[in-house]
Protein backbone atom coordinates (compact mmCIF):
# COMPACT_ATOMS: atom_id res chain seq x y z
CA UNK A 1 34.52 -63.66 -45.37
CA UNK A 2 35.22 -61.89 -48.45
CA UNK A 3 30.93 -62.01 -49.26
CA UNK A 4 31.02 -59.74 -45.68
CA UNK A 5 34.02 -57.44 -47.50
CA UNK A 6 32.07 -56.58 -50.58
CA UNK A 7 28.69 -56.21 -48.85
CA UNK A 8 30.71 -53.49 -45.92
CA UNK A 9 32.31 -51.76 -49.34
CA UNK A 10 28.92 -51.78 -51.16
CA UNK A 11 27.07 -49.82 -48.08
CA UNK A 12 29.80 -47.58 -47.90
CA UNK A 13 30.36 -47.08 -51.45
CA UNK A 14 26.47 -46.08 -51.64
CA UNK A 15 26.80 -43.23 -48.36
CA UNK A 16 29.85 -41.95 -50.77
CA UNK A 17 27.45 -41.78 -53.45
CA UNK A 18 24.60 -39.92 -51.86
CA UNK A 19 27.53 -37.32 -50.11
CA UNK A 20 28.82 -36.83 -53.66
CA UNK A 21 25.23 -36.03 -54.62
CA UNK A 22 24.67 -33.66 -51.89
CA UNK A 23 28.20 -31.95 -52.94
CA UNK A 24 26.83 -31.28 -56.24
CA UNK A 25 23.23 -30.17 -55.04
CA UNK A 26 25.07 -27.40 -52.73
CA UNK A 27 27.46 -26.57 -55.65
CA UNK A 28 24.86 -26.53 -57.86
CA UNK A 29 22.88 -23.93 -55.81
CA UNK A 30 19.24 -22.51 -56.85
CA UNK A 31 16.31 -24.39 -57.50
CA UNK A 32 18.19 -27.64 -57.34
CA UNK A 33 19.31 -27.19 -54.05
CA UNK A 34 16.11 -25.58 -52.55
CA UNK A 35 14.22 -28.72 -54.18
CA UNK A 36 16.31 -31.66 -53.29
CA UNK A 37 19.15 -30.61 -50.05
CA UNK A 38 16.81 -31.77 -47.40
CA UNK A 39 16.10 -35.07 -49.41
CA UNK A 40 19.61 -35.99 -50.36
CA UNK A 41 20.58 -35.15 -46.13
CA UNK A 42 17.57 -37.46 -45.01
CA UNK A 43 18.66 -40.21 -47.27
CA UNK A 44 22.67 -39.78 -46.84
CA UNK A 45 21.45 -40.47 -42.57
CA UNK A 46 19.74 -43.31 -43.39
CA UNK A 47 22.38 -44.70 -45.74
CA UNK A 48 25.31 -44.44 -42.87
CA UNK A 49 22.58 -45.59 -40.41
CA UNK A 50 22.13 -48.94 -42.87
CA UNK A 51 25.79 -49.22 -43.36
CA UNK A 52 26.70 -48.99 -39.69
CA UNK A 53 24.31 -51.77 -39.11
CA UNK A 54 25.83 -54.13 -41.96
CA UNK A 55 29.50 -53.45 -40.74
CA UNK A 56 28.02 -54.21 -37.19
CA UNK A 57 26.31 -57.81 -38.53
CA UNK A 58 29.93 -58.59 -40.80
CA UNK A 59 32.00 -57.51 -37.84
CA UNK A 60 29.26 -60.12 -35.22
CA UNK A 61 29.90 -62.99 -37.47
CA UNK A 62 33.61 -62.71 -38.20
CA UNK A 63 34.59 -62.83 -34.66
CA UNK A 64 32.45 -65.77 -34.17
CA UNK A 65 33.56 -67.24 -36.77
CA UNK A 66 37.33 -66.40 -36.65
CA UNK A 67 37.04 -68.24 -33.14
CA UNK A 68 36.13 -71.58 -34.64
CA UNK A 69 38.91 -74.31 -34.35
């Protein structure tokens, strides 16, 4: 179980890492922001879509496996 702990905190750590990056871009301002806001917001979705899905697999197989005798 603890593999399925580090994997959750690893797809969460990353969606923390790509808001902090899209903190900075908007704090940042200018060219930076013009250039890379959109990006950072398309891959920030797609980073909370992929950790949804992993805590969604970890949560599947610890109840099945938390069930076992």
């Amino acid at each position: 179980m603890l593999e399925g702990k580090i994997i959750v905190a690893v797809a969460t750590g990353l969606v923390a890492v790509v808001l902090l990056v899209g903190l900075y871009s908007l704090y940042r301002g200018g060219d930076f922001a013009r250039s890379y806001s959109n990006k950072i917001m398309r891959l920030r979705i797609a980073a909370q879509f992929i950790a949804i899905v992993v805590i969604m697999i970890v949560l599947y197989f610890w109840s099945h496996n938390s069930s076992a005798p």
